[in-house]
N, C-alpha and C. Protein backbone atom coordinates (compact mmCIF):
# COMPACT_ATOMS: atom_id res chain seq x y z
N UNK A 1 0.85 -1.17 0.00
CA UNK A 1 0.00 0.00 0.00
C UNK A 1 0.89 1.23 0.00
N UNK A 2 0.23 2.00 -0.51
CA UNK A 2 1.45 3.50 -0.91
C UNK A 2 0.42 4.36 -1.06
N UNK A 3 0.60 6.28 -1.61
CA UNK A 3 -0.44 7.35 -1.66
C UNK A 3 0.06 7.75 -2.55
N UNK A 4 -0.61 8.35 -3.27
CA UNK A 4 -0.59 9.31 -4.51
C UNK A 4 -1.53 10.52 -4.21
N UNK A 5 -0.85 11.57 -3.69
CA UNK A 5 -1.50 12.71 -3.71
C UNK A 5 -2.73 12.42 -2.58
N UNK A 6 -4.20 12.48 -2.51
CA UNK A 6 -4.64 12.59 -1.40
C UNK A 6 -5.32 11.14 -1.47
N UNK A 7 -5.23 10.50 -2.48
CA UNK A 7 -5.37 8.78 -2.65
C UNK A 7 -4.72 8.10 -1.59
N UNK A 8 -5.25 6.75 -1.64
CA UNK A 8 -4.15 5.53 -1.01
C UNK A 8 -4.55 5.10 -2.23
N UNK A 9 -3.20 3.94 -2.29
CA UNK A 9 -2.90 2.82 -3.38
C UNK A 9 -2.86 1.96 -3.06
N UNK A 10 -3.86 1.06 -3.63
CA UNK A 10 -4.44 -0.16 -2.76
C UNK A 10 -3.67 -1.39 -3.40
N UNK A 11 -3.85 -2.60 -3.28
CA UNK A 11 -3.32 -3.67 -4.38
C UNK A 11 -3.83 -4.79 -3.43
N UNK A 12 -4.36 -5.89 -4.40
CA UNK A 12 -4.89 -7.32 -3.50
C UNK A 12 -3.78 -7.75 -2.68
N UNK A 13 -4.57 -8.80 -2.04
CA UNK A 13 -3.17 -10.03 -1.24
C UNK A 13 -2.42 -10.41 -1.93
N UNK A 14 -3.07 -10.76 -2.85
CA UNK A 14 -1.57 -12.00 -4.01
C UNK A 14 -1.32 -10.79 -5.01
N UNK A 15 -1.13 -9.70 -5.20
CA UNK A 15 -0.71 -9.12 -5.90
C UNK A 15 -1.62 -8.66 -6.98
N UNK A 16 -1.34 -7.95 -7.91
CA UNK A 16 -2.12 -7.19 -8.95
C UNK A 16 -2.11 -6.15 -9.40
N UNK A 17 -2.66 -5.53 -10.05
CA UNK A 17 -2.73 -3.77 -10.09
C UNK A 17 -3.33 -3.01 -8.90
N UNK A 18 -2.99 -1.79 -8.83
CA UNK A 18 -3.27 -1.36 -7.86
C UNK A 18 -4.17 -0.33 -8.25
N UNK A 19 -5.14 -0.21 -7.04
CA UNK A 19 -6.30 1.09 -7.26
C UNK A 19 -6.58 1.87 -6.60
N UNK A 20 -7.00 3.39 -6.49
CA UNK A 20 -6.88 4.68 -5.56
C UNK A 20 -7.83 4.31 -4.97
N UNK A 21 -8.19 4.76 -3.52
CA UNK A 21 -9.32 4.72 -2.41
C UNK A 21 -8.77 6.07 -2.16
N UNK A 22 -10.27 6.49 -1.63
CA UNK A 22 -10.01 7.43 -0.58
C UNK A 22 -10.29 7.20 1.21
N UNK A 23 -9.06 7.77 1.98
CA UNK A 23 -8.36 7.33 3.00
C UNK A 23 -9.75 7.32 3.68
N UNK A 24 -10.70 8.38 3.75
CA UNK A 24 -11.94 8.43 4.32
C UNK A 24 -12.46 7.10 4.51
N UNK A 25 -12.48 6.26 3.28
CA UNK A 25 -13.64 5.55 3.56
C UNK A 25 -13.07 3.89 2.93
N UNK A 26 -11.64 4.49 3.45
CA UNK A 26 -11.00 2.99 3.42
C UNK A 26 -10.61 2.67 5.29
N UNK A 27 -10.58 1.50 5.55
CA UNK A 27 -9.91 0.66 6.83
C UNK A 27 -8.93 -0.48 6.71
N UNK A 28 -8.62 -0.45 7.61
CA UNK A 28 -7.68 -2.23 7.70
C UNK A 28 -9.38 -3.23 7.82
N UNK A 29 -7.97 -4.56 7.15
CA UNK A 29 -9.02 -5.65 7.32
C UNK A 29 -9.14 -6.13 8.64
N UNK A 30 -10.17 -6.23 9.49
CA UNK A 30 -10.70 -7.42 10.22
C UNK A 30 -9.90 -8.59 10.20
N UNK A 31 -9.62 -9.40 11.33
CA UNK A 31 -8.93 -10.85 11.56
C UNK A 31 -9.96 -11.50 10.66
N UNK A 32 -11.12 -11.73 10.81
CA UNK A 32 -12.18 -12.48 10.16
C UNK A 32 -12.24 -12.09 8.85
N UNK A 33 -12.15 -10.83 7.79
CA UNK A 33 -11.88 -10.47 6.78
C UNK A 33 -10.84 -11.36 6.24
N UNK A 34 -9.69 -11.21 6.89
CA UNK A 34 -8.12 -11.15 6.35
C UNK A 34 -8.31 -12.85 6.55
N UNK A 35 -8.67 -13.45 6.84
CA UNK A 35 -8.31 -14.82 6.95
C UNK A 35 -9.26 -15.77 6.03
N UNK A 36 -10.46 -14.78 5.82
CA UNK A 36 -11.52 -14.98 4.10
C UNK A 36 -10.80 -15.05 3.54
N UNK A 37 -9.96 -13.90 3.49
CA UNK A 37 -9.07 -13.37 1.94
C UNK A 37 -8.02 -14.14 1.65
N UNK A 38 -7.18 -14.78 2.98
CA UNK A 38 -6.48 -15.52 2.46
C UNK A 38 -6.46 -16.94 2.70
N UNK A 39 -8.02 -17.64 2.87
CA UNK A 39 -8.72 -18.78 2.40
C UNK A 39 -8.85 -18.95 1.08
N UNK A 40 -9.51 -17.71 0.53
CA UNK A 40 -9.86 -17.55 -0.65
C UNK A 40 -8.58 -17.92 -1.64
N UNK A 41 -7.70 -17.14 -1.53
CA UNK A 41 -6.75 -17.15 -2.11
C UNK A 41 -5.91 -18.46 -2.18
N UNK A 42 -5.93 -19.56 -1.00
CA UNK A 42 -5.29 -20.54 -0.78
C UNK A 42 -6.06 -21.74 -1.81
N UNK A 43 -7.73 -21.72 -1.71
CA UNK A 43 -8.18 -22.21 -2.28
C UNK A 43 -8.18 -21.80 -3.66
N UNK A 44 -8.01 -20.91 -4.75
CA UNK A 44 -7.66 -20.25 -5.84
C UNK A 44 -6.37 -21.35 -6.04
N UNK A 45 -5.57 -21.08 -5.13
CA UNK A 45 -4.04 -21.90 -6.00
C UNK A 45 -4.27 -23.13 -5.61
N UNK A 46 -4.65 -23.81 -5.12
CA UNK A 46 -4.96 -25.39 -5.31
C UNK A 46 -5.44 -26.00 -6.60
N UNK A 47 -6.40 -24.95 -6.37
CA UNK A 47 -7.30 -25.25 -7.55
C UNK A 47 -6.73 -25.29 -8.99
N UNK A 48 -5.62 -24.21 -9.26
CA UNK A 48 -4.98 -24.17 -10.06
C UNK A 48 -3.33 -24.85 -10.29
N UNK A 49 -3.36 -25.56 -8.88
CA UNK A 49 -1.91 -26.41 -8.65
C UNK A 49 -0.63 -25.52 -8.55
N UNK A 50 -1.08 -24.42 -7.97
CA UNK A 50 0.10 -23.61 -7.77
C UNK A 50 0.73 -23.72 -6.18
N UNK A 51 0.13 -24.65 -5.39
CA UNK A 51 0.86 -24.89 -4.09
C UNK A 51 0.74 -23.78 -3.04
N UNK A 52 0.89 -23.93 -2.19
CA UNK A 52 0.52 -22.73 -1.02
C UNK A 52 1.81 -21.98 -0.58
N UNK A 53 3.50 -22.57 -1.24
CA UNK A 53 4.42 -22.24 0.16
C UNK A 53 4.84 -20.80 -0.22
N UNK A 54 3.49 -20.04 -1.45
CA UNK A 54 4.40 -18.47 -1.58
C UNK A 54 3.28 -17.76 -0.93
N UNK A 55 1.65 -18.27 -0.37
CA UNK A 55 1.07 -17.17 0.41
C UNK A 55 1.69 -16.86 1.80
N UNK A 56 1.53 -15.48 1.97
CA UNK A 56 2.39 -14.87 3.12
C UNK A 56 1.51 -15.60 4.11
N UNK A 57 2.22 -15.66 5.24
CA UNK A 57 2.18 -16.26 6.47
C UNK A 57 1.75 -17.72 6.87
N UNK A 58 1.61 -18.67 5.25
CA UNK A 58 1.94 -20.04 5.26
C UNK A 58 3.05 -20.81 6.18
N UNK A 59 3.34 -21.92 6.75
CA UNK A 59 4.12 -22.57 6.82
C UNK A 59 5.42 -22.50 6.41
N UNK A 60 6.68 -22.51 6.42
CA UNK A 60 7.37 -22.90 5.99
C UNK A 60 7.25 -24.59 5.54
N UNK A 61 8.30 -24.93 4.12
CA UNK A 61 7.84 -26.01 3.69
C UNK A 61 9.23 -27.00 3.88
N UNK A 62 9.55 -27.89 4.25
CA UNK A 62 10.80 -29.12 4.23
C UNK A 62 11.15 -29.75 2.98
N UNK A 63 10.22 -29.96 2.04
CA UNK A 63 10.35 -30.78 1.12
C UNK A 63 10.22 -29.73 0.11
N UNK A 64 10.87 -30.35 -1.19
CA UNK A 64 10.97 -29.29 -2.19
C UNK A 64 9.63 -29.04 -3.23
N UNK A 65 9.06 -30.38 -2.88
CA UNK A 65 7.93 -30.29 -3.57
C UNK A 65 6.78 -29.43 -3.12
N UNK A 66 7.12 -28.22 -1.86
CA UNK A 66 5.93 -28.06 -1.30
C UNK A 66 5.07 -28.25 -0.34
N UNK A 67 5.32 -29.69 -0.40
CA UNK A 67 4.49 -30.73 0.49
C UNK A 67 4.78 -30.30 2.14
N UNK A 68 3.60 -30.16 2.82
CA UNK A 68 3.96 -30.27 4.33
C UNK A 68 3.51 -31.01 4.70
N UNK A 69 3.88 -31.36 6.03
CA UNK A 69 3.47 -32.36 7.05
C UNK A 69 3.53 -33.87 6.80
């Protein structure tokens, strides 16, 4: 997140383009928000076989394949 002039610069969890809000009537996410978002997102890369060990605050992984536990 960053500002441009009287904007904030927003950008998803997993990355993307970024888009102006205004500071007014933007907030932080909620524990219960933020843990949707990055359900959501966990389930997105499964789905697509991209593995979980690059969403932030995952596990660290032992095996090279990814694989935990």
């Amino acid at each position: 997140m960053g500002h441009e002039g009287p904007y904030l610069q927003l950008r998803p969890l997993g990355g993307g383009r970024e888009w102006d809000a205004d500071p007014a009537r933007s907030r932080p996410l909620g524990p219960a928000e933020l843990l949707s978002a990055r359900v959501a997102e966990a389930n997105a890369r499964s789905r697509t076989g991209l593995g979980l060990g690059d969403i932030r605050g995952s596990p660290p992984t032992d095996r090279p394949d990814g694989v935990t536990g």
